[in-house]
Protein backbone atom coordinates (compact mmCIF):
# COMPACT_ATOMS: atom_id res chain seq x y z
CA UNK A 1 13.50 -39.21 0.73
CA UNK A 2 11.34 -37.85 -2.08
CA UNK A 3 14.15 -38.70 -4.85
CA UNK A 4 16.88 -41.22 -4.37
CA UNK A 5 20.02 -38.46 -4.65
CA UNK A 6 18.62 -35.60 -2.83
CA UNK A 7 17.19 -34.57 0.50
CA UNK A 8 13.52 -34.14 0.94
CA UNK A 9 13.38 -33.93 5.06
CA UNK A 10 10.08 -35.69 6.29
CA UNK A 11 8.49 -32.77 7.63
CA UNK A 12 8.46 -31.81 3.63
CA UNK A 13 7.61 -35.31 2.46
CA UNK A 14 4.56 -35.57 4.13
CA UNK A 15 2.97 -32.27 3.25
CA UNK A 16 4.11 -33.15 0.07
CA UNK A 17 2.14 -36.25 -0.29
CA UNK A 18 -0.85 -34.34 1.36
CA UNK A 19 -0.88 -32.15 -1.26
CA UNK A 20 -0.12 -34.77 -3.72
CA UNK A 21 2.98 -33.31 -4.99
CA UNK A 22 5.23 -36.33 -4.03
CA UNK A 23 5.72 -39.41 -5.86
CA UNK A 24 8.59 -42.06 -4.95
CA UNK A 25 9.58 -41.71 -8.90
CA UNK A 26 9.43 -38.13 -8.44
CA UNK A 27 12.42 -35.74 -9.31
CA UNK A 28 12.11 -32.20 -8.57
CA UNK A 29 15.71 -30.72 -9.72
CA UNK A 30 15.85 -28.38 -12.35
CA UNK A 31 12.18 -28.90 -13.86
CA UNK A 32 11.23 -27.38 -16.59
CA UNK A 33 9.56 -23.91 -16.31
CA UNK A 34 6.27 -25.23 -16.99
CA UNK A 35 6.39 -28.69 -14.41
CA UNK A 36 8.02 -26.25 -12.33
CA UNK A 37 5.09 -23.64 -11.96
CA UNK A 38 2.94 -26.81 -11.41
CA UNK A 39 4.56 -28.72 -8.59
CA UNK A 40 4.72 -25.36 -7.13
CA UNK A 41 0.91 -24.40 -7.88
CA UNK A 42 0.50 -27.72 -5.76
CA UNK A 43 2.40 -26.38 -2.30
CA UNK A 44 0.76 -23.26 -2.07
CA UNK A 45 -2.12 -22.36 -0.61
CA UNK A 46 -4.70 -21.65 -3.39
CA UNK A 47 -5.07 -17.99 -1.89
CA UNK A 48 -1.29 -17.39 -2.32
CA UNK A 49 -1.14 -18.68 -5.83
CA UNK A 50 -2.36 -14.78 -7.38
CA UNK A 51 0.62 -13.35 -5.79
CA UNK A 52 3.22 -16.42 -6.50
CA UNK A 53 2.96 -15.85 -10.38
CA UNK A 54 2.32 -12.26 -10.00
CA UNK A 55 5.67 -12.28 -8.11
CA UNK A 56 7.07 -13.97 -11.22
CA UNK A 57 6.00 -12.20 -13.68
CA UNK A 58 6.78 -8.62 -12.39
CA UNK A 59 10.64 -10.17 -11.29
CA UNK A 60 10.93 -10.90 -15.50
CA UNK A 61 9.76 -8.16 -16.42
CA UNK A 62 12.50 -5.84 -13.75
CA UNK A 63 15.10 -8.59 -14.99
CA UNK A 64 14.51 -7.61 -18.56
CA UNK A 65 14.63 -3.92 -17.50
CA UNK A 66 17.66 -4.01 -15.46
CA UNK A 67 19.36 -6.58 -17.98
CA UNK A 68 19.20 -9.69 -14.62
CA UNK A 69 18.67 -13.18 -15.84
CA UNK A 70 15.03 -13.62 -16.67
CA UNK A 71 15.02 -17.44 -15.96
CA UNK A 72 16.42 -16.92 -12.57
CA UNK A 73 13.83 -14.26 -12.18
CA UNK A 74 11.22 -16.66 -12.75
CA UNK A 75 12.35 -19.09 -11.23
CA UNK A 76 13.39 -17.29 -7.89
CA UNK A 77 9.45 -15.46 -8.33
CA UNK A 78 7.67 -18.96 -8.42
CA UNK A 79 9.77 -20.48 -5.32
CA UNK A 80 9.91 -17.69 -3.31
CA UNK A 81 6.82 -19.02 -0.78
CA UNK A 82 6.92 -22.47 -1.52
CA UNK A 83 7.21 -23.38 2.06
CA UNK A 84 5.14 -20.47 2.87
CA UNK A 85 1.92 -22.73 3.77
CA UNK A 86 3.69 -24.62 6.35
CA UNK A 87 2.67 -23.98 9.84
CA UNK A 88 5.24 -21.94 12.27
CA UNK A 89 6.31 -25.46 14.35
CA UNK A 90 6.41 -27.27 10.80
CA UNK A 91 9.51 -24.18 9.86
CA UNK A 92 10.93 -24.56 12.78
CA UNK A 93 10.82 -28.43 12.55
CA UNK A 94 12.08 -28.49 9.07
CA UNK A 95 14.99 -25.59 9.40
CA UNK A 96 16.50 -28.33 11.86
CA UNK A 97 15.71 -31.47 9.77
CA UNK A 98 17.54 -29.55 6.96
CA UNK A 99 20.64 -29.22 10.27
CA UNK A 100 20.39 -25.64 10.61
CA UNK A 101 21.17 -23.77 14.52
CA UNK A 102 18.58 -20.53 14.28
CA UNK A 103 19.22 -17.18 15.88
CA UNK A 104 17.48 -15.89 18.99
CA UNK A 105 14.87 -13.76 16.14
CA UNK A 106 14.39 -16.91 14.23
CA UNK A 107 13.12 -18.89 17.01
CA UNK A 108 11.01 -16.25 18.34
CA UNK A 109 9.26 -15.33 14.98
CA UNK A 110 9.24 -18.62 13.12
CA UNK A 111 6.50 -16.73 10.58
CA UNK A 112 9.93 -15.37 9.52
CA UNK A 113 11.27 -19.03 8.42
CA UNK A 114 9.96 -19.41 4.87
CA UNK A 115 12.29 -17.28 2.89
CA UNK A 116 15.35 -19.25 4.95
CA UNK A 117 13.71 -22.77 4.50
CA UNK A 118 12.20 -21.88 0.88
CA UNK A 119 15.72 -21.53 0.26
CA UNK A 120 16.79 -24.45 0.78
CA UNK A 121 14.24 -26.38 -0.58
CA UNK A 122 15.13 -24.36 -3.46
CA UNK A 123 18.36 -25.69 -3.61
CA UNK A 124 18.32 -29.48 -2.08
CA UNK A 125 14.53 -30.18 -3.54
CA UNK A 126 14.43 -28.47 -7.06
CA UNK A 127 18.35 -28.27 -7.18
CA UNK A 128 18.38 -24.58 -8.27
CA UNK A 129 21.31 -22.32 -8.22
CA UNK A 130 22.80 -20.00 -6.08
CA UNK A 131 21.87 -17.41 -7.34
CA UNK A 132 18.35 -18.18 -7.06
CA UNK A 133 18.27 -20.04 -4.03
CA UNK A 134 19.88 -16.63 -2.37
CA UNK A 135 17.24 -14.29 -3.80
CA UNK A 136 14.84 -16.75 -2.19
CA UNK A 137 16.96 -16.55 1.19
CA UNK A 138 16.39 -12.01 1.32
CA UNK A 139 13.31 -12.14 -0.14
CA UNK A 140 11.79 -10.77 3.08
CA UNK A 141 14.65 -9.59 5.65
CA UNK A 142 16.99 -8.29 2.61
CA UNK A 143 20.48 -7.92 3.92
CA UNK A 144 23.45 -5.49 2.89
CA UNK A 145 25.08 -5.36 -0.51
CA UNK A 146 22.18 -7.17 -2.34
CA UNK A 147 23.33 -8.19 -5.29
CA UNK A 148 21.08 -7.64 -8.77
CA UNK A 149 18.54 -10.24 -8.61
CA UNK A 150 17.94 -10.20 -4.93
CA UNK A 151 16.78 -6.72 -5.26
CA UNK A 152 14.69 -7.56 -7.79
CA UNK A 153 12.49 -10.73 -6.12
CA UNK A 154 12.34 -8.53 -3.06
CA UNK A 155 10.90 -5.36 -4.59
CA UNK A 156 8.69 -7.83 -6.77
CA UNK A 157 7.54 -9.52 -3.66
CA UNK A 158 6.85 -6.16 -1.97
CA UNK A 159 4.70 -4.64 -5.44
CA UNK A 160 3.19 -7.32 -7.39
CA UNK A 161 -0.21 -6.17 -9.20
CA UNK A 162 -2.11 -8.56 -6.40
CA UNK A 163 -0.85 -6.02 -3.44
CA UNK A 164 -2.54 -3.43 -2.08
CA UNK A 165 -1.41 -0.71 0.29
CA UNK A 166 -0.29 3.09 0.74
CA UNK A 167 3.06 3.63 -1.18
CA UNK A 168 2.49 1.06 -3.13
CA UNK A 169 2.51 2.98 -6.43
CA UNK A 170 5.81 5.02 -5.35
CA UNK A 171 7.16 1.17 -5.34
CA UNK A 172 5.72 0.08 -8.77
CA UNK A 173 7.40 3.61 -10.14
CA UNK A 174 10.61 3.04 -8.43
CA UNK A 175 10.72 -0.20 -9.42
CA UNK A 176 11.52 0.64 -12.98
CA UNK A 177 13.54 4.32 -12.63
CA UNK A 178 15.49 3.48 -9.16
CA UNK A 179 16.13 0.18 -7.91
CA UNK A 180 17.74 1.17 -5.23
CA UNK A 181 14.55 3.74 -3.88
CA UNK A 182 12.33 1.19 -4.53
CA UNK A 183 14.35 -1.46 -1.94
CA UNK A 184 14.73 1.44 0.23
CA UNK A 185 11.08 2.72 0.43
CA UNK A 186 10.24 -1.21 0.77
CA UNK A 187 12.46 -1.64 3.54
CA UNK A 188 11.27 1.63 5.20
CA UNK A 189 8.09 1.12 5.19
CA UNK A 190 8.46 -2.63 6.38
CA UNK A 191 11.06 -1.27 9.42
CA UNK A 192 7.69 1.22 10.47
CA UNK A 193 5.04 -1.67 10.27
CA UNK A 194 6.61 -3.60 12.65
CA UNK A 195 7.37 -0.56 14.93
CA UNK A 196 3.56 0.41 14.77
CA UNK A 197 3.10 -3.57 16.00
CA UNK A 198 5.33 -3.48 18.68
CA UNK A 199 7.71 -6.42 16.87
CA UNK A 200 11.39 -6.79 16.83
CA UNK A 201 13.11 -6.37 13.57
CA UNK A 202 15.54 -8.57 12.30
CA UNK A 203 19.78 -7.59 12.08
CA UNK A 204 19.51 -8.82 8.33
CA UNK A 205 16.75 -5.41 7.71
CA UNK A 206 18.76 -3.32 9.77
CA UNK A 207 21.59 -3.83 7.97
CA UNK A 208 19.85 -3.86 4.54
CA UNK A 209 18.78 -0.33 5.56
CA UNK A 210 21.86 0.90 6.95
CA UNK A 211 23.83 0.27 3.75
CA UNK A 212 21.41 1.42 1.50
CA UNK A 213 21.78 4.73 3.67
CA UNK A 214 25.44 4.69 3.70
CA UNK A 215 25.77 4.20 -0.05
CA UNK A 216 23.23 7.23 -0.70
């Protein structure tokens, strides 16, 4: 326990107090948007830390474009890899501490893990809401009928000013004329890259893509 009143699993507790994040007085849930961008400065890695408030900052500015709820945004953007620093055994170690029975793709491609365990740290750590604790959860698989904000923290995840690849400009333009297009061309181009590297890709993309196709 981090908190008396809320789970902290020790596999989370003691990278915690490694990075000096945890304190026995310490409560996490519903920080202030300030405190909150610090304690999660803390967890990441600092080479991830450009893209974490870049993430953030392009999901308020699509929430104020597509009229979603700009504090959600943020805080979805700033969570969205805080376990992201935690070794593949560490995810799979904490997804059961937190008493979750992973798929067949899960256990084979633990890299996978940290939009699944981010979200519940999201929720039993810093006691978000649903709403943002499910953006957190598609973040990187997406799944069918995303919902308003979870297209936006994926698209922001895929386009933030810190990335850098081919397409990426057809994202940043879609991002802000077709919301839909934008997820699509994300997903797309995600469903290739792992073709091109031989890997398996996950029912939740496949289905992402499927609907997105279906609904035109």
């Amino acid at each position: 326990m981090c908190t008396e009143g809320y789970f902290c699993p020790p596999t989370l507790a003691s990278y915690m107090e490694q990075t000096g994040c945890c304190s026995s007085s310490a409560d996490f849930r519903r920080l202030p948007m300030e405190k909150l961008e610090q304690a999660v400065c803390k967890l990441l890695k600092p080479s991830r830390v450009a893209h974490v408030l870049g993430c953030r900052d392009t999901a308020v500015a699509m929430a104020k474009f597509w009229g979603a709820n700009e504090e959600d945004a943020a805080r979805a953007g700033l969570l969205h890899d805080i376990t992201k620093a935690l070794d593949p055994q560490q995810q799979l170690t904490l997804a059961g501490e937190y008493g979750i029975i992973l798929n067949t793709f899960q256990q084979k491609y633990p890299k996978t893990l940290h939009a699944l365990t981010g979200s519940l740290v999201a929720k039993h750590l810093f006691g978000e809401n649903e709403a943002v604790v499910q953006a957190i959860r598609y973040h990187t698989t997406g799944k069918a009928d995303m919902n308003l904000l979870e297209k936006i923290i994926y698209v922001a995840d895929y386009m933030e000013p810190n990335r850098n690849f081919p397409g990426v400009e057809d994202l940043r333009t879609l991002a802000f004329t077709d919301l839909d297009g934008a997820l699509k061309l994300g997903l797309t181009m995600t469903l290739e890259l792992l073709k091109q590297q031989g890997s398996e890709v996950s029912e939740e993309s496949r289905e992402a893509l499927a609907w997105l196709n279906k609904k035109g």
